[in-house]
C-alpha atoms as a PDB file:
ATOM      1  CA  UNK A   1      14.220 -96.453  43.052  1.00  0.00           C
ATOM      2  CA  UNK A   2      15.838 -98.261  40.105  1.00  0.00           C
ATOM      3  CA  UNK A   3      19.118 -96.895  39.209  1.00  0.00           C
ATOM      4  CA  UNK A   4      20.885 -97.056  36.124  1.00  0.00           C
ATOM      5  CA  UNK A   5      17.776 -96.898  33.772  1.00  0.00           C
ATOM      6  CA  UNK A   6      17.819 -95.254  30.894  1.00  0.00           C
ATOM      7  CA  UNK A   7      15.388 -93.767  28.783  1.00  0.00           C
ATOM      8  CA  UNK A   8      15.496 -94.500  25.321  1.00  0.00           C
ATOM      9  CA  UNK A   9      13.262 -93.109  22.340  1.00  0.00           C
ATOM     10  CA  UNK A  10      13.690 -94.922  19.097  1.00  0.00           C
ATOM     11  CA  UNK A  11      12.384 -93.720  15.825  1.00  0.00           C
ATOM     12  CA  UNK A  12      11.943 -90.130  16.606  1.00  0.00           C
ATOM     13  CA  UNK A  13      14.478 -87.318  15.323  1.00  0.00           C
ATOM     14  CA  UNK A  14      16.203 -86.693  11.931  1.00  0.00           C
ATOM     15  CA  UNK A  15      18.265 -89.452  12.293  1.00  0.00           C
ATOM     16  CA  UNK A  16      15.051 -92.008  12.613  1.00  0.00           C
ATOM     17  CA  UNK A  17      13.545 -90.416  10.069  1.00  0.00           C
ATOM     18  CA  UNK A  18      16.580 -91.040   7.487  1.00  0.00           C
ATOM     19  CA  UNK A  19      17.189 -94.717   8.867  1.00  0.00           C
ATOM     20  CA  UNK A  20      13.077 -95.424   7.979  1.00  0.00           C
ATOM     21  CA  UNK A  21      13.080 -93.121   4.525  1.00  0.00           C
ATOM     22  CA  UNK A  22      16.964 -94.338   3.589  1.00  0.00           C
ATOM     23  CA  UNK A  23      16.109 -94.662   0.117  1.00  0.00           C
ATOM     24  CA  UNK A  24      13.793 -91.826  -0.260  1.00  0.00           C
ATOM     25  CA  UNK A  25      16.301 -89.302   1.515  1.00  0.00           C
ATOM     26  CA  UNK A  26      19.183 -90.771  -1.205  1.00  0.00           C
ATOM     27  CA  UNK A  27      17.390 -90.131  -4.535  1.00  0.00           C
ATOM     28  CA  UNK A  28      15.727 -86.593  -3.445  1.00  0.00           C
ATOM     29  CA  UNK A  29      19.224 -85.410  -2.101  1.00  0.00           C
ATOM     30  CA  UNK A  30      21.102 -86.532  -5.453  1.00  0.00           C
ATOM     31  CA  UNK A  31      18.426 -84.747  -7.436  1.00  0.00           C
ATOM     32  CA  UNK A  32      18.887 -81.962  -5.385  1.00  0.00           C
ATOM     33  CA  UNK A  33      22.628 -81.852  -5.367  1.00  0.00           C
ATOM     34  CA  UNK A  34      22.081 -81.967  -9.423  1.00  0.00           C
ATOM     35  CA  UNK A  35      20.068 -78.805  -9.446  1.00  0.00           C
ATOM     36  CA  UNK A  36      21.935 -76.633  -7.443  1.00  0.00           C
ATOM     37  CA  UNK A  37      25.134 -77.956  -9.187  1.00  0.00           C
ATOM     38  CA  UNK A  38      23.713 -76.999 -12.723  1.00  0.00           C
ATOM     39  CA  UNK A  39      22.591 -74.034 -11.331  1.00  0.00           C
ATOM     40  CA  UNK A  40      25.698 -72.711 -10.392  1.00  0.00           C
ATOM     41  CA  UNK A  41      28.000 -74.583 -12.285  1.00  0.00           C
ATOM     42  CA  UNK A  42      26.285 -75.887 -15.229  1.00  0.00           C
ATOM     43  CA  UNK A  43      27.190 -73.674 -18.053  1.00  0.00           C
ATOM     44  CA  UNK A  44      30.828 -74.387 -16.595  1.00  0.00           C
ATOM     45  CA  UNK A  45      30.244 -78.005 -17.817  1.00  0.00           C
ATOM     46  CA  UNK A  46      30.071 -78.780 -21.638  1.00  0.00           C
ATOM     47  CA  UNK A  47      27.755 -81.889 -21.841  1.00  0.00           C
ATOM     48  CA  UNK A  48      25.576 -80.115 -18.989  1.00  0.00           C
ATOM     49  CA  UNK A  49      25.738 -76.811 -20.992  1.00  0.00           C
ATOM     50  CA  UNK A  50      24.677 -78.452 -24.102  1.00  0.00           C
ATOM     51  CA  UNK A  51      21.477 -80.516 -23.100  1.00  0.00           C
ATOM     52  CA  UNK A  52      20.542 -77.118 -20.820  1.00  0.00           C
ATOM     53  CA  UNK A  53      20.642 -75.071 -23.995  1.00  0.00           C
ATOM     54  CA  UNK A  54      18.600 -77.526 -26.298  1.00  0.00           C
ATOM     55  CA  UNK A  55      16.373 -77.610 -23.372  1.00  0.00           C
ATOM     56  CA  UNK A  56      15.757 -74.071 -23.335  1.00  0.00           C
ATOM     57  CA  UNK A  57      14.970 -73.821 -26.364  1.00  0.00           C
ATOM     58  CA  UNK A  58      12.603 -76.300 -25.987  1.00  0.00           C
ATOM     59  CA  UNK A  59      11.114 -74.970 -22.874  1.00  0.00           C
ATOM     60  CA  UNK A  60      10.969 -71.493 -24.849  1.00  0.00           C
ATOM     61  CA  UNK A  61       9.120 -73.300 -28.035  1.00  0.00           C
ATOM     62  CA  UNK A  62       6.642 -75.043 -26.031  1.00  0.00           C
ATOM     63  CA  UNK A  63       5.448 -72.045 -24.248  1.00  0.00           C
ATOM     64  CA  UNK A  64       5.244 -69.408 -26.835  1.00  0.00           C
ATOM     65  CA  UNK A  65       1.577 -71.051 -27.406  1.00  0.00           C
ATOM     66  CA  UNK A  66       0.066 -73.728 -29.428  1.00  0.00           C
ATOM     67  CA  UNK A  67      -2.959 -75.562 -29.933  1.00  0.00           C
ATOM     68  CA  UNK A  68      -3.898 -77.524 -26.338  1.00  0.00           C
ATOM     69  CA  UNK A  69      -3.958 -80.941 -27.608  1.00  0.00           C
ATOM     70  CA  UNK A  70      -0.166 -80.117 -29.104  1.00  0.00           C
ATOM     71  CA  UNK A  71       1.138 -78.697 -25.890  1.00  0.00           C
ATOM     72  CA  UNK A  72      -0.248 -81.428 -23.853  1.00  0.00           C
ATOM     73  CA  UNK A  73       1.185 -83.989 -25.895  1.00  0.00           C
ATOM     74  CA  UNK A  74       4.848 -82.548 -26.554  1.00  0.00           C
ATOM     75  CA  UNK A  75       5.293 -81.739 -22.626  1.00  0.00           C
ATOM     76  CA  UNK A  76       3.717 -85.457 -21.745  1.00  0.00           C
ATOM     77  CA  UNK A  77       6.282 -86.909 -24.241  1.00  0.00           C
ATOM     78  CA  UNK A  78       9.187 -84.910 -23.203  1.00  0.00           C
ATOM     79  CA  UNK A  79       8.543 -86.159 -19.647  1.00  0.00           C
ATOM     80  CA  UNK A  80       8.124 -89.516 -20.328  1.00  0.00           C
ATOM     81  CA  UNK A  81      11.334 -89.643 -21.917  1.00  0.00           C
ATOM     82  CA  UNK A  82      12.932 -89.061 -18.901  1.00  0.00           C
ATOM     83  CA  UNK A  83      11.200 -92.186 -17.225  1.00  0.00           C
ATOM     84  CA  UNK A  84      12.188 -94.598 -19.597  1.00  0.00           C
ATOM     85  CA  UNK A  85      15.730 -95.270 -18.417  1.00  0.00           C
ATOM     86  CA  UNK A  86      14.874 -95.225 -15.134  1.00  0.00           C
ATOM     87  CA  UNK A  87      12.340 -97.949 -15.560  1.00  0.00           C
ATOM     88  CA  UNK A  88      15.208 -99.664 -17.612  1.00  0.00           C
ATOM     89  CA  UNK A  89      17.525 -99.103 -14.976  1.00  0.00           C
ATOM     90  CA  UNK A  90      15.040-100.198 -12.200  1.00  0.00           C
ATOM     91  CA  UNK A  91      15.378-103.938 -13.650  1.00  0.00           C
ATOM     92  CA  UNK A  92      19.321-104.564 -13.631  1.00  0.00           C
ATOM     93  CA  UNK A  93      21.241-105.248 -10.916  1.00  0.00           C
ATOM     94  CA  UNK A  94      22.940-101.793 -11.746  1.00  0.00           C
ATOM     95  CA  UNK A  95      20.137-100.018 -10.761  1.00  0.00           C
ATOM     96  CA  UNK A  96      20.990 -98.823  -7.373  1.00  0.00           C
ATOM     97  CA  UNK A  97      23.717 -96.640  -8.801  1.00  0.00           C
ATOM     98  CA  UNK A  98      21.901 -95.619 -12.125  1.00  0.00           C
ATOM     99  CA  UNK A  99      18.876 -94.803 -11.056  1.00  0.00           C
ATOM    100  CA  UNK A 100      20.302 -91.933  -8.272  1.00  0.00           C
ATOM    101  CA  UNK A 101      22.570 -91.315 -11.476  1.00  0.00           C
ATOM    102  CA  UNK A 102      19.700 -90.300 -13.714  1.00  0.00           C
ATOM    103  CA  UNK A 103      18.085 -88.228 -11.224  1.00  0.00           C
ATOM    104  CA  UNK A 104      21.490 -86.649 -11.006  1.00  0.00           C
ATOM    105  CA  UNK A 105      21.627 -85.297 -14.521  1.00  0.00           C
ATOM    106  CA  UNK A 106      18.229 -84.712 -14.218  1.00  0.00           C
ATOM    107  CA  UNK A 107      18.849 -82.551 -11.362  1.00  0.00           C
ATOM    108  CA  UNK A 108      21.873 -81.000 -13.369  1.00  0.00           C
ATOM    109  CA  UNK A 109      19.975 -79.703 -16.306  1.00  0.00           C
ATOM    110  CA  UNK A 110      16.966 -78.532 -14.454  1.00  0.00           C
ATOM    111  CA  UNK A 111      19.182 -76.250 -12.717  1.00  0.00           C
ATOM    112  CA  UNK A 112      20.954 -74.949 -15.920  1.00  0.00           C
ATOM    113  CA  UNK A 113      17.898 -74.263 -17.798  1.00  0.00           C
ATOM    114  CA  UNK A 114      16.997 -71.990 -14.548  1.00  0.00           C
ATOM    115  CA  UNK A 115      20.643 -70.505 -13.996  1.00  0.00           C
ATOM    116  CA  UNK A 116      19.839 -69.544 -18.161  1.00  0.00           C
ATOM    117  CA  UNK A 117      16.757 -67.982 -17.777  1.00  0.00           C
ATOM    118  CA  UNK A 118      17.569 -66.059 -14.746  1.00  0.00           C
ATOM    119  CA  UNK A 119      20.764 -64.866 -16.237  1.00  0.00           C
ATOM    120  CA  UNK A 120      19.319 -64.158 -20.161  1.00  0.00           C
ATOM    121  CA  UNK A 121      16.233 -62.915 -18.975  1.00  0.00           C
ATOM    122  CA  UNK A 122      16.977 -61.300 -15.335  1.00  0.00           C
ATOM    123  CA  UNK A 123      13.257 -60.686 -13.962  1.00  0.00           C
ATOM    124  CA  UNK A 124      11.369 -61.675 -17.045  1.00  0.00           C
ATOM    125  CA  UNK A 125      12.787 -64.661 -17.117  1.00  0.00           C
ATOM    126  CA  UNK A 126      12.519 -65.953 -13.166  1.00  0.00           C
ATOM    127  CA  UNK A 127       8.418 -64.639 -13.823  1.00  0.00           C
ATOM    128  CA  UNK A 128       8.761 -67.125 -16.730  1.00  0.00           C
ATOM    129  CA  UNK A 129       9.903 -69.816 -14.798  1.00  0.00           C
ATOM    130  CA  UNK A 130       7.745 -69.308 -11.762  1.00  0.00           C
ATOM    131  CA  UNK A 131       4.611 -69.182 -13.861  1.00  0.00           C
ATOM    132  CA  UNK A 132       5.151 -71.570 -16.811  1.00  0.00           C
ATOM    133  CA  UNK A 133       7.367 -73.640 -15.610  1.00  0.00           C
ATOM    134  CA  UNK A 134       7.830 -73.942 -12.281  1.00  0.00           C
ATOM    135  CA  UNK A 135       3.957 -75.552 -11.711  1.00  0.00           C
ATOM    136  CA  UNK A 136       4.287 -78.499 -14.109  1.00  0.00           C
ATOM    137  CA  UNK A 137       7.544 -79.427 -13.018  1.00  0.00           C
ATOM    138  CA  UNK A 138       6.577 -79.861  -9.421  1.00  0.00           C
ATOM    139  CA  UNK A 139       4.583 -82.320 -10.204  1.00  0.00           C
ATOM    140  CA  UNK A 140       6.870 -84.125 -12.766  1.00  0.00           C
ATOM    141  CA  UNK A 141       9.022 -83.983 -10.323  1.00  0.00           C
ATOM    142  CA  UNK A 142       7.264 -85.862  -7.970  1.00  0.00           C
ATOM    143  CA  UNK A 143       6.173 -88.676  -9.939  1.00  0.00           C
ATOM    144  CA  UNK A 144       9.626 -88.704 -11.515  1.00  0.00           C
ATOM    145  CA  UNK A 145      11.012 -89.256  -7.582  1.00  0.00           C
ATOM    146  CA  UNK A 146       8.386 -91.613  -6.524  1.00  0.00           C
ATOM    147  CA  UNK A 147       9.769 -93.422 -10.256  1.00  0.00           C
ATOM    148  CA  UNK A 148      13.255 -93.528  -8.861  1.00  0.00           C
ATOM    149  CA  UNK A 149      12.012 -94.686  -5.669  1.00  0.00           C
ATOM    150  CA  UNK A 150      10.534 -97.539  -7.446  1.00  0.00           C
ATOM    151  CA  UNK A 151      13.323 -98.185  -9.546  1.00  0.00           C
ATOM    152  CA  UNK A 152      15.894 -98.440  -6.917  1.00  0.00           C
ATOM    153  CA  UNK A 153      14.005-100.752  -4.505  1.00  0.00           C
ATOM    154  CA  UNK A 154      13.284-103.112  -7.216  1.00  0.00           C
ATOM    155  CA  UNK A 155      17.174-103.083  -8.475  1.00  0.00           C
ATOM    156  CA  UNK A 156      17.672-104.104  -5.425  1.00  0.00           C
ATOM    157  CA  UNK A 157      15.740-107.080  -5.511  1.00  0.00           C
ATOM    158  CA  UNK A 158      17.100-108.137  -8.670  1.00  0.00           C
ATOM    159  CA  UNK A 159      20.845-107.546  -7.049  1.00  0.00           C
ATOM    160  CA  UNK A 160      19.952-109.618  -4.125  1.00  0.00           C
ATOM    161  CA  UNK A 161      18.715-112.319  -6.293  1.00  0.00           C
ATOM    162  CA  UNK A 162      22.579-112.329  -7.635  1.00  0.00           C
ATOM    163  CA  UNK A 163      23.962-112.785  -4.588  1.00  0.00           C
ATOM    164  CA  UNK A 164      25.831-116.546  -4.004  1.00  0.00           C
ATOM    165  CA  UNK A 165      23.728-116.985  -0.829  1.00  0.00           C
ATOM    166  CA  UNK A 166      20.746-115.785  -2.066  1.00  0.00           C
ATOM    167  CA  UNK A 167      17.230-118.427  -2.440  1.00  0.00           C
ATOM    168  CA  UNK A 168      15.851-118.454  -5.688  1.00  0.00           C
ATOM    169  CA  UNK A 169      12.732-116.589  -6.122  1.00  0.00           C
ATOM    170  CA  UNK A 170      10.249-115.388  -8.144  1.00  0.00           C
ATOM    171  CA  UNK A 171       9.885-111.997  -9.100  1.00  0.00           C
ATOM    172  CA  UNK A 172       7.061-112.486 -11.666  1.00  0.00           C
ATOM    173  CA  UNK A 173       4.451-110.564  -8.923  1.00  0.00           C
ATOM    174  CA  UNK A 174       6.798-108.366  -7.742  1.00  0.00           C
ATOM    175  CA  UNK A 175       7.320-106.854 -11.589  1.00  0.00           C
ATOM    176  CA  UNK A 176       3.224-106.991 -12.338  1.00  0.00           C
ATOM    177  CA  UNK A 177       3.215-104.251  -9.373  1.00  0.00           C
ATOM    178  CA  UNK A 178       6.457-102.306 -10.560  1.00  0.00           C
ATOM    179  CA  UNK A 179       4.722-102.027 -13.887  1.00  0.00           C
ATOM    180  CA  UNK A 180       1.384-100.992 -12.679  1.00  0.00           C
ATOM    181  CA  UNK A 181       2.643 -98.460 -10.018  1.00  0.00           C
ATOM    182  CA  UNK A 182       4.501 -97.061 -13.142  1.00  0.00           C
ATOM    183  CA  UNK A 183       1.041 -96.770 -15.129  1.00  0.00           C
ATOM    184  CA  UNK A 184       0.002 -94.358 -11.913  1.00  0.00           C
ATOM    185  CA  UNK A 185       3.122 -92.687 -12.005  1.00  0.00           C
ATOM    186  CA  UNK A 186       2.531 -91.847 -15.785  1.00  0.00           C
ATOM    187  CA  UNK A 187      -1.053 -90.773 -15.001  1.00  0.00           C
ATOM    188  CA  UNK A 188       0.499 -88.239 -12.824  1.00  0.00           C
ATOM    189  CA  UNK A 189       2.854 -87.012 -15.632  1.00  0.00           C
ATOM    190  CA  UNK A 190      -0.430 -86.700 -17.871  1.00  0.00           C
ATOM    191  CA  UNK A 191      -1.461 -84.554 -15.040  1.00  0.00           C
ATOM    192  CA  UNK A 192       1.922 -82.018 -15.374  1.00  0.00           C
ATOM    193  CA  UNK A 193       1.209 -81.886 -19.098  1.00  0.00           C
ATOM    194  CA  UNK A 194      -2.346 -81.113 -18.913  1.00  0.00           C
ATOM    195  CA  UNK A 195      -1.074 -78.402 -16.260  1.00  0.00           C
ATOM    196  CA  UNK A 196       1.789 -77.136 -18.738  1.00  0.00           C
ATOM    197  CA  UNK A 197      -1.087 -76.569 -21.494  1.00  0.00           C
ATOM    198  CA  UNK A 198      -3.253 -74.738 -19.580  1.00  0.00           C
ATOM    199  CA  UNK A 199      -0.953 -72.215 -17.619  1.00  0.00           C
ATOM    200  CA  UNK A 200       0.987 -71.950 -21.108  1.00  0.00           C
ATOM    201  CA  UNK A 201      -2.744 -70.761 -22.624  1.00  0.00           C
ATOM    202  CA  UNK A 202      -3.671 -68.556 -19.677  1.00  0.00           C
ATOM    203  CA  UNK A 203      -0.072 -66.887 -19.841  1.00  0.00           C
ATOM    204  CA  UNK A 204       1.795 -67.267 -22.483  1.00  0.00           C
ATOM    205  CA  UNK A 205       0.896 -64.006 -23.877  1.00  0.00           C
ATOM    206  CA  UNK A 206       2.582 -62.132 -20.808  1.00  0.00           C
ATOM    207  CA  UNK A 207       5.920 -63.280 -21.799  1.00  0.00           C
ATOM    208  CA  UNK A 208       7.740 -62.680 -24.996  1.00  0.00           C
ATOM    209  CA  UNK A 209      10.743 -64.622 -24.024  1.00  0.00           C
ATOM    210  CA  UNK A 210      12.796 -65.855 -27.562  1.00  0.00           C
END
């Protein structure tokens, strides 16, 4: 018999999981820490409070109903607004700490706009959210993630490049494919607009929310 041996498993458990998905876990856990934080706290907050309450409005004015086309196209714009500066962000070196940062306040405002209509609207408004809402933002949400994800691994590469020790190289290649995974990611934003238009048209009617 051989003593002393030990059996070890690698890669299993949470903690494999987090060490394999580091960056993933970092960006969906600031996001997440936004929401609940605006949630609870973000009327408590003035810059928080004043975004969440333009965006209500918003929210309100886009699904009182409209023509498809215009629906589509003010949701798809809205969205991609918030993708801009993290595909800024995702080519400076600062991008590992702005990128989490914009999913932050994105994170912040989601959850005021629901803390608002929960607490305006009581049950109207949480059927509001669930239905209208809630469906197009899951998927924003994802692409918007998988954006960050992006983002922050290709931040890093530029802030490597800085480094005194670091080998020149060429990032030409690597920027061709941050670009075009973008172009997917935006395809899949199209996808939560199209999504807004339609539940907006089936259900819009059932709310009178103002």
């Amino acid at each position: 018999m051989q003593k002393g041996t030990v059996l070890r498993i690698k890669g299993f458990g949470a903690m494999g999981l987090i060490s394999r998905n580091g960056t993933w876990c970092l960006i969906v856990a600031v996001l997440s820490a936004g929401v609940i934080l605006g949630a609870l706290a973000g009327q408590n907050i003035g810059i928080v409070s004043f975004f969440a309450d333009k965006e209500l409005k918003r929210v309100l004015s886009l699904h009182a109903g409209d023509a498809f086309l215009k629906i589509t196209l003010d949701s798809f714009m809205a969205s991609c607004l918030w993708f801009l500066p993290v595909f800024a962000f995702g080519t400076s070196v600062l991008g590992p700490v702005l990128v989490p940062l914009c999913g932050a306040v994105r994170g912040m405002i989601l959850g005021a706009v629901t803390g608002l209509l929960y607490s305006e609207y009581s049950v109207k408004g949480i059927a509001f959210h669930a239905v209208l809402v809630l469906p197009s933002t899951a998927v924003f949400l994802i692409a918007y993630l998988l954006a960050q994800r992006e983002s922050f691994r290709f931040s890093v590469m530029m802030a490597k490049l800085t480094a005194s020790a670091a080998n020149p190289a060429d990032l030409s290649a690597d920027f061709k494919n941050y670009c075009g995974r973008y172009i997917v990611l935006i395809g899949i934003v199209l996808l939560s607009a199209l999504i807004d238009a339609v539940f907006t048209l089936l259900f819009s009617t059932s709310f009178g929310l103002s």
